[in-house]
PDB file of N, CA and C in Angstrom:
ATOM      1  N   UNK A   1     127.299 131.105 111.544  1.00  0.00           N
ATOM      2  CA  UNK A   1     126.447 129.962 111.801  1.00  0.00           C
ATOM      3  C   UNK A   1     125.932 129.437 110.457  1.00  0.00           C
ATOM      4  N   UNK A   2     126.026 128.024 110.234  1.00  0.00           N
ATOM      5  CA  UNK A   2     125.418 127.347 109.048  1.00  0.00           C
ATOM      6  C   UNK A   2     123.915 127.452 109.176  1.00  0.00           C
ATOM      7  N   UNK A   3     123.371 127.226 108.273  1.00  0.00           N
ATOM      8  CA  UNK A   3     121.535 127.139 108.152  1.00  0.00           C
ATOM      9  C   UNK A   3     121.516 126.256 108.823  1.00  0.00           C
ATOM     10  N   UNK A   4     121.941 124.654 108.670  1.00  0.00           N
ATOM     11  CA  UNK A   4     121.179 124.051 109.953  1.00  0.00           C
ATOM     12  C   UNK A   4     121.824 124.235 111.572  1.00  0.00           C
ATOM     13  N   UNK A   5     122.158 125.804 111.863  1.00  0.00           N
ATOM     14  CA  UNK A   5     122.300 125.968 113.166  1.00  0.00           C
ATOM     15  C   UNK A   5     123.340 125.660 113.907  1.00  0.00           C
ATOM     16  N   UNK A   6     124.382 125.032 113.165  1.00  0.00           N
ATOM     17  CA  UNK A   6     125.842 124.714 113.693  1.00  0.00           C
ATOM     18  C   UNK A   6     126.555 125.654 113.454  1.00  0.00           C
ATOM     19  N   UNK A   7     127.308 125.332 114.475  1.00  0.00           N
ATOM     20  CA  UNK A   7     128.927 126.753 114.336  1.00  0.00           C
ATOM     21  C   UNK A   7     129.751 126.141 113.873  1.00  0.00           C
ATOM     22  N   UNK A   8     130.716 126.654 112.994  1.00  0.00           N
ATOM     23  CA  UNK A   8     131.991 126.108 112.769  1.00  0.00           C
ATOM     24  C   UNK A   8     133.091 126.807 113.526  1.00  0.00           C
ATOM     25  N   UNK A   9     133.764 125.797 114.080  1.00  0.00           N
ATOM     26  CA  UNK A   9     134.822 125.961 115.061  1.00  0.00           C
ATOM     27  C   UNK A   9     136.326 125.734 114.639  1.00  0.00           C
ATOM     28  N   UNK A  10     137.129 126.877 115.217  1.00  0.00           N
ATOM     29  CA  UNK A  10     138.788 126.115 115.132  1.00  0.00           C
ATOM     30  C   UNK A  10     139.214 125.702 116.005  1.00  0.00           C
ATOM     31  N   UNK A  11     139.996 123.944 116.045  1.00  0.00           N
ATOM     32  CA  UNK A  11     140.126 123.978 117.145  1.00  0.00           C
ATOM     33  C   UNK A  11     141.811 122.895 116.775  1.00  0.00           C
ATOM     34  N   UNK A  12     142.162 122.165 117.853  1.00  0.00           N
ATOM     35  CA  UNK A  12     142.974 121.124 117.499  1.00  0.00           C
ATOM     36  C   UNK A  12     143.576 120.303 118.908  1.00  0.00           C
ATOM     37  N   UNK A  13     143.368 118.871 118.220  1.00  0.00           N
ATOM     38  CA  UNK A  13     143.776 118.255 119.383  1.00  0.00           C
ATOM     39  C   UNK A  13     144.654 117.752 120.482  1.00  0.00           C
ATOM     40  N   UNK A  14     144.904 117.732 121.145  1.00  0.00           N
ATOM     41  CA  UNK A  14     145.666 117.233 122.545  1.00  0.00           C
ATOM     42  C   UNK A  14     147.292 116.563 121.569  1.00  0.00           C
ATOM     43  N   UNK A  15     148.536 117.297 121.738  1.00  0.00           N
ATOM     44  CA  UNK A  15     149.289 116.613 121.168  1.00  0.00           C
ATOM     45  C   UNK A  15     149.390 116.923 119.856  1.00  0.00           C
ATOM     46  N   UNK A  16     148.448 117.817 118.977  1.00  0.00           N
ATOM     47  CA  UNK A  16     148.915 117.231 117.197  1.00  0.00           C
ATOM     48  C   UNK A  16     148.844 118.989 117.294  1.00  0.00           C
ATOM     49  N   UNK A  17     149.645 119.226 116.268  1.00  0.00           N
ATOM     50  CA  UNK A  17     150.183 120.932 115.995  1.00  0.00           C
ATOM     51  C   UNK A  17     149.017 121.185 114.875  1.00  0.00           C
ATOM     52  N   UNK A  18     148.311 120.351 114.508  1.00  0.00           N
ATOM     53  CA  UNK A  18     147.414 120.931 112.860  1.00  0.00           C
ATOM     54  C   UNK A  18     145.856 121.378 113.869  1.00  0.00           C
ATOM     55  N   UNK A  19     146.106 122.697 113.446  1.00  0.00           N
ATOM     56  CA  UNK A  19     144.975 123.072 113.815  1.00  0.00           C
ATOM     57  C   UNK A  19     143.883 122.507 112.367  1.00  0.00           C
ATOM     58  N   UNK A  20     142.215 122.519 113.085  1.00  0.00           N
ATOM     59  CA  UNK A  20     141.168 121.948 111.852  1.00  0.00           C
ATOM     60  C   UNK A  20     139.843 122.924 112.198  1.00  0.00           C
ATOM     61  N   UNK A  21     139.086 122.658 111.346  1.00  0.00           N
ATOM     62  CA  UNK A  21     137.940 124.121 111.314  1.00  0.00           C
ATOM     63  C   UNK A  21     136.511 122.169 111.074  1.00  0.00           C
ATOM     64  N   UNK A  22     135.597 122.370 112.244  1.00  0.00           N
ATOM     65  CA  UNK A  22     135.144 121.371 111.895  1.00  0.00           C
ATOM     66  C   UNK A  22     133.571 122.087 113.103  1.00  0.00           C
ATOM     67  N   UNK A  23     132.745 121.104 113.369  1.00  0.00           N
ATOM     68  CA  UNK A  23     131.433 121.041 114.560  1.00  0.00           C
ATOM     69  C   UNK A  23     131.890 120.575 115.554  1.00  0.00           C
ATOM     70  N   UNK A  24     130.875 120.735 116.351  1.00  0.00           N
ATOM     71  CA  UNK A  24     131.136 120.366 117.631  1.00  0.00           C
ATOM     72  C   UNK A  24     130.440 119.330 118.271  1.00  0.00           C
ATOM     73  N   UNK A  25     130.896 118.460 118.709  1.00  0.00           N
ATOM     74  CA  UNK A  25     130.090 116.536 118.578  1.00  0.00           C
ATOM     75  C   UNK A  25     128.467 117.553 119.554  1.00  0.00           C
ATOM     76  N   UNK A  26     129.103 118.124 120.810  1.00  0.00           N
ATOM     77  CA  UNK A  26     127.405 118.181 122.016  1.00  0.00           C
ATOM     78  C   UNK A  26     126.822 119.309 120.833  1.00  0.00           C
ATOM     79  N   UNK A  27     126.603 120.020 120.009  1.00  0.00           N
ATOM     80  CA  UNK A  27     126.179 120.973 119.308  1.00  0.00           C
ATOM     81  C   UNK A  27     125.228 120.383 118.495  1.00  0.00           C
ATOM     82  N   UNK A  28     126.084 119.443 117.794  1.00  0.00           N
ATOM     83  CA  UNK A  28     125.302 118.170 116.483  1.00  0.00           C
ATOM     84  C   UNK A  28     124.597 117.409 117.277  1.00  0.00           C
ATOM     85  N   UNK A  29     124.455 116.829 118.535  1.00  0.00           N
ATOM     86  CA  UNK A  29     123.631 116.034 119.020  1.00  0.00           C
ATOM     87  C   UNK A  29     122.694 116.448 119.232  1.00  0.00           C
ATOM     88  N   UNK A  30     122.956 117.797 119.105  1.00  0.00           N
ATOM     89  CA  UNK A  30     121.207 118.371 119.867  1.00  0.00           C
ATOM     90  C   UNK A  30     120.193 118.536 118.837  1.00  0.00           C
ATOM     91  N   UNK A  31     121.004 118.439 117.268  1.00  0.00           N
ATOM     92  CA  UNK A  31     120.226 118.476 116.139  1.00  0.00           C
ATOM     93  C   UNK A  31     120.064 117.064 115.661  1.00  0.00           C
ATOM     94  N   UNK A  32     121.075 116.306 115.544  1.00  0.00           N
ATOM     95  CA  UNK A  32     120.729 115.034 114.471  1.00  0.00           C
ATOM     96  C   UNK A  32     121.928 113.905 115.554  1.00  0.00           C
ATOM     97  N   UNK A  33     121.168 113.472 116.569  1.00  0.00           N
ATOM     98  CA  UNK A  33     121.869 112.397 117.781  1.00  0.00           C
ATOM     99  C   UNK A  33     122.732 111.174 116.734  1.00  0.00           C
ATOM    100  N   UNK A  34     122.088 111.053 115.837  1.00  0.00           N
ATOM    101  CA  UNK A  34     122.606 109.922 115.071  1.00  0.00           C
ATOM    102  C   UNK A  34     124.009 109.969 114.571  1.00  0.00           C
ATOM    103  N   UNK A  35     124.093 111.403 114.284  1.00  0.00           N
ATOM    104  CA  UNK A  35     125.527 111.989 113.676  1.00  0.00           C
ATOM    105  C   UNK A  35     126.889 112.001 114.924  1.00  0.00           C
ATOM    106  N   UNK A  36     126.606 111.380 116.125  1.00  0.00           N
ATOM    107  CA  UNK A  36     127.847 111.789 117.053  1.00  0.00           C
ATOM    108  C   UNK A  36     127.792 110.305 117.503  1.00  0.00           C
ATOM    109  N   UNK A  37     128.823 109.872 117.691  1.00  0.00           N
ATOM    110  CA  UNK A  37     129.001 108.392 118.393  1.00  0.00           C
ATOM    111  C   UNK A  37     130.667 108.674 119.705  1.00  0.00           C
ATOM    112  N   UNK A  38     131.014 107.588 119.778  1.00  0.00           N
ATOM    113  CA  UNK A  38     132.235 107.412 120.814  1.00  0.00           C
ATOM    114  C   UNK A  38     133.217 106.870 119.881  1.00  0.00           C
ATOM    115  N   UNK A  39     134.558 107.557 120.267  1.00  0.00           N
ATOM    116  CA  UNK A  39     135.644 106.597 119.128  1.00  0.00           C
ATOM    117  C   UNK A  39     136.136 105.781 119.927  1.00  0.00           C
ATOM    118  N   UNK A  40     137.523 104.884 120.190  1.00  0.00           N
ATOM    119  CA  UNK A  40     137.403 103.746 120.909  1.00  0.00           C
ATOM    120  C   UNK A  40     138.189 104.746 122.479  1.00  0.00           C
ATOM    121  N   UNK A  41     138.447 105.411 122.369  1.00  0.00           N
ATOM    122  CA  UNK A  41     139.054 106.141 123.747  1.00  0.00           C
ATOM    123  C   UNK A  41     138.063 106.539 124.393  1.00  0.00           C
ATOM    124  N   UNK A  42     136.490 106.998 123.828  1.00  0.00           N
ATOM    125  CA  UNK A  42     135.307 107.396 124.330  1.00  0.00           C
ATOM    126  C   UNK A  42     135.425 108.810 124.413  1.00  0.00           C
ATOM    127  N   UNK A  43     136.134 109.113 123.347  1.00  0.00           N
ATOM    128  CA  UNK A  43     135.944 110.726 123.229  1.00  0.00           C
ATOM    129  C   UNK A  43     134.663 110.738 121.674  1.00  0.00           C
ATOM    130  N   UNK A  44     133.526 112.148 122.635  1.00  0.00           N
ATOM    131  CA  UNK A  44     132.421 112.152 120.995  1.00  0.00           C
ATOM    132  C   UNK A  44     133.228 112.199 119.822  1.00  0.00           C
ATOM    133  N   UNK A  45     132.277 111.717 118.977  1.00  0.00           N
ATOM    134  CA  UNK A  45     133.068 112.148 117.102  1.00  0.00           C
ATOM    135  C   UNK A  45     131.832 112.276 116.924  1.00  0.00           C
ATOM    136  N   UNK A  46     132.040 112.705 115.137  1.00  0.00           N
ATOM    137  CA  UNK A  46     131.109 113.072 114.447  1.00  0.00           C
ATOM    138  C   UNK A  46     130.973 112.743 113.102  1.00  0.00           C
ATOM    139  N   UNK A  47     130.343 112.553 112.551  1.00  0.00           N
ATOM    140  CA  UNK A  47     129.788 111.539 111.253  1.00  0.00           C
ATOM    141  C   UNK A  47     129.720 112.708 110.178  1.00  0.00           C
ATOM    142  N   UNK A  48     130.782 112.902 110.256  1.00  0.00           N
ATOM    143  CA  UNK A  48     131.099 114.191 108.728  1.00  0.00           C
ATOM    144  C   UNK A  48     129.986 114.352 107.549  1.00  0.00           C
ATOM    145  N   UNK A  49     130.272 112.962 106.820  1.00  0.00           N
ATOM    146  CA  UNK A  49     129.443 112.679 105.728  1.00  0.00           C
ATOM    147  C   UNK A  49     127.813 112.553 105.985  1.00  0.00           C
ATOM    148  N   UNK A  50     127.415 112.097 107.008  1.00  0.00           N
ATOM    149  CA  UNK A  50     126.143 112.159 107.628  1.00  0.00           C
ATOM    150  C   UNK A  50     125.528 113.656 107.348  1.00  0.00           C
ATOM    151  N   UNK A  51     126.560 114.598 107.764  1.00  0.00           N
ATOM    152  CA  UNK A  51     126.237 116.168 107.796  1.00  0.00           C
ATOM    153  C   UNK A  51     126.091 116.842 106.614  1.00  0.00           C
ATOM    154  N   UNK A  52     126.762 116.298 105.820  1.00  0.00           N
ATOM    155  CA  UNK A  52     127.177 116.502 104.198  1.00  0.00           C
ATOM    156  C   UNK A  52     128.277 117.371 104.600  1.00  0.00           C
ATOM    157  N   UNK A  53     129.053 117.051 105.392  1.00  0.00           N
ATOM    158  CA  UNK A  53     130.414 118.437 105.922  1.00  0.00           C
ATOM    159  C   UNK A  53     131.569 117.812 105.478  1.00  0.00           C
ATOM    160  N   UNK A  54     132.358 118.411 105.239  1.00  0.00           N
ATOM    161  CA  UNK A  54     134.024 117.832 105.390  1.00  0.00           C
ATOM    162  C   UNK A  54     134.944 118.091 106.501  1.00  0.00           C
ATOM    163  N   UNK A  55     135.439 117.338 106.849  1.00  0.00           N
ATOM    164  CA  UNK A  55     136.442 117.623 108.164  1.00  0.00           C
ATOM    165  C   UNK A  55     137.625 118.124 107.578  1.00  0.00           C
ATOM    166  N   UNK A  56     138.063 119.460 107.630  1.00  0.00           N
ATOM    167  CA  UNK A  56     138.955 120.497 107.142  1.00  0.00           C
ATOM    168  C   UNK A  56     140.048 120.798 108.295  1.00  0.00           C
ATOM    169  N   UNK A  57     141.435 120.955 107.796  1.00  0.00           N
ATOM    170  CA  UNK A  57     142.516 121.504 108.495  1.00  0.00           C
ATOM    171  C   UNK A  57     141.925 123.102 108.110  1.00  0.00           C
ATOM    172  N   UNK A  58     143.252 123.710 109.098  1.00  0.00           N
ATOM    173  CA  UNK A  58     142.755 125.072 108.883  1.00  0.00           C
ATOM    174  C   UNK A  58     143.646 125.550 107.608  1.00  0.00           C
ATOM    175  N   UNK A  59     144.578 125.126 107.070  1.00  0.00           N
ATOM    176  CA  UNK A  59     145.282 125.433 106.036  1.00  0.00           C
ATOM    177  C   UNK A  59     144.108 125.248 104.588  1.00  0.00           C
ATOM    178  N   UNK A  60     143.592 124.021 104.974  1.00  0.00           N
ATOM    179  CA  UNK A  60     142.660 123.966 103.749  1.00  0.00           C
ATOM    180  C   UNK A  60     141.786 125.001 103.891  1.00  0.00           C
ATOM    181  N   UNK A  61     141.245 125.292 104.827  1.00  0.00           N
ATOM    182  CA  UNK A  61     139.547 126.283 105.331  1.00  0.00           C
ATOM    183  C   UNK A  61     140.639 127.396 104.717  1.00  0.00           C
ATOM    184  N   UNK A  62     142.004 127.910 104.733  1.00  0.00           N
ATOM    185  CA  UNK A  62     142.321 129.561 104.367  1.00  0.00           C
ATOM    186  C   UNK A  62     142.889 129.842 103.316  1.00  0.00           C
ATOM    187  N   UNK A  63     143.053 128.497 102.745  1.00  0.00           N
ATOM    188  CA  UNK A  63     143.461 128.152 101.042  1.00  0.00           C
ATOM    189  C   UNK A  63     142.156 127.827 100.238  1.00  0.00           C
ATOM    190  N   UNK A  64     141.011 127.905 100.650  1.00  0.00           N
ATOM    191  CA  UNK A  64     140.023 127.691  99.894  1.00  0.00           C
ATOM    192  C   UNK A  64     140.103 126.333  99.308  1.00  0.00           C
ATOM    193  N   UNK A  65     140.986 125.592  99.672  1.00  0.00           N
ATOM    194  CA  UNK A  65     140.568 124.199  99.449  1.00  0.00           C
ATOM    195  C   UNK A  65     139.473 123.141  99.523  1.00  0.00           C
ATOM    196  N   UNK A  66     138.452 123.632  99.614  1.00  0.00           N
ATOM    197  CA  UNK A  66     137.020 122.944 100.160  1.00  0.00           C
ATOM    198  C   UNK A  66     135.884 123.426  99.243  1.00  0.00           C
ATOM    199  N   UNK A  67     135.073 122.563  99.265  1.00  0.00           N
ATOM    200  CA  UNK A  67     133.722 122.521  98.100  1.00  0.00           C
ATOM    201  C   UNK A  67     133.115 123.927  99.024  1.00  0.00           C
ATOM    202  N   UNK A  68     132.365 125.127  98.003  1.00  0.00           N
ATOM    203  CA  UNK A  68     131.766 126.138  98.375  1.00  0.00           C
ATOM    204  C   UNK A  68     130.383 125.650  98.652  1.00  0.00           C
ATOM    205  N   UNK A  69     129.794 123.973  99.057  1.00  0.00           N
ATOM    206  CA  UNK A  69     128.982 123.816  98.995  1.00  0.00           C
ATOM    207  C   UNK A  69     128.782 124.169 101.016  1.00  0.00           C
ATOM    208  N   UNK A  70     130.266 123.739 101.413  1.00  0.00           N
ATOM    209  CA  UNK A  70     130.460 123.719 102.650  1.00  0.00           C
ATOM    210  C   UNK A  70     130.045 124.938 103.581  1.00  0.00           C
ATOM    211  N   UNK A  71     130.184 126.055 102.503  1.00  0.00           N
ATOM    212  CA  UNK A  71     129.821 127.478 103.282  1.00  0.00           C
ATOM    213  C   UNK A  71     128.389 128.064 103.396  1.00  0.00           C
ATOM    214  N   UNK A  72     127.656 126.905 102.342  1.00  0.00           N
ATOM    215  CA  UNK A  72     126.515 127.599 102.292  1.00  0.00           C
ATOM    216  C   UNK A  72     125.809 127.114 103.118  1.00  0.00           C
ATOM    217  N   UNK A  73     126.106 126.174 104.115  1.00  0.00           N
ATOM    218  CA  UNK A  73     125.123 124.848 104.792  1.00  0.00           C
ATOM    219  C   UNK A  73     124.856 125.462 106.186  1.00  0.00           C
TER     220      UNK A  73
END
């Protein structure tokens, strides 16, 4: 669990083979509502940069490809 109380999750979507290590839109709403909106299909998203997060594949999350600022949050 990050300090502000989010989990980071693996997950991946309907159709695409790349799994990604990211939040969870109902999780973030319950902390900062502003950060989750509808994309045009009306599935939640989430406002990455809002979070100060990066939206990561899982290849990047196990290659250490990502700012260590990401782990401390």
């Amino acid at each position: 669990m990050m300090q502000n109380g989010l989990h980071r999750y693996r997950y991946r979507y309907i159709g695409d083979r790349e799994y990604y290590v990211g939040v969870m839109a109902q999780e973030v709403g319950r902390i900062d509502p502003a950060a989750v909106g509808r994309d045009k299909n009306g599935f939640l998203s989430v406002d990455y940069d809002r979070l100060g997060l990066r939206f990561l594949t899982w290849n990047d999350w196990v290659s250490g490809a990502f700012s260590q600022a990401y782990l401390s949050q």
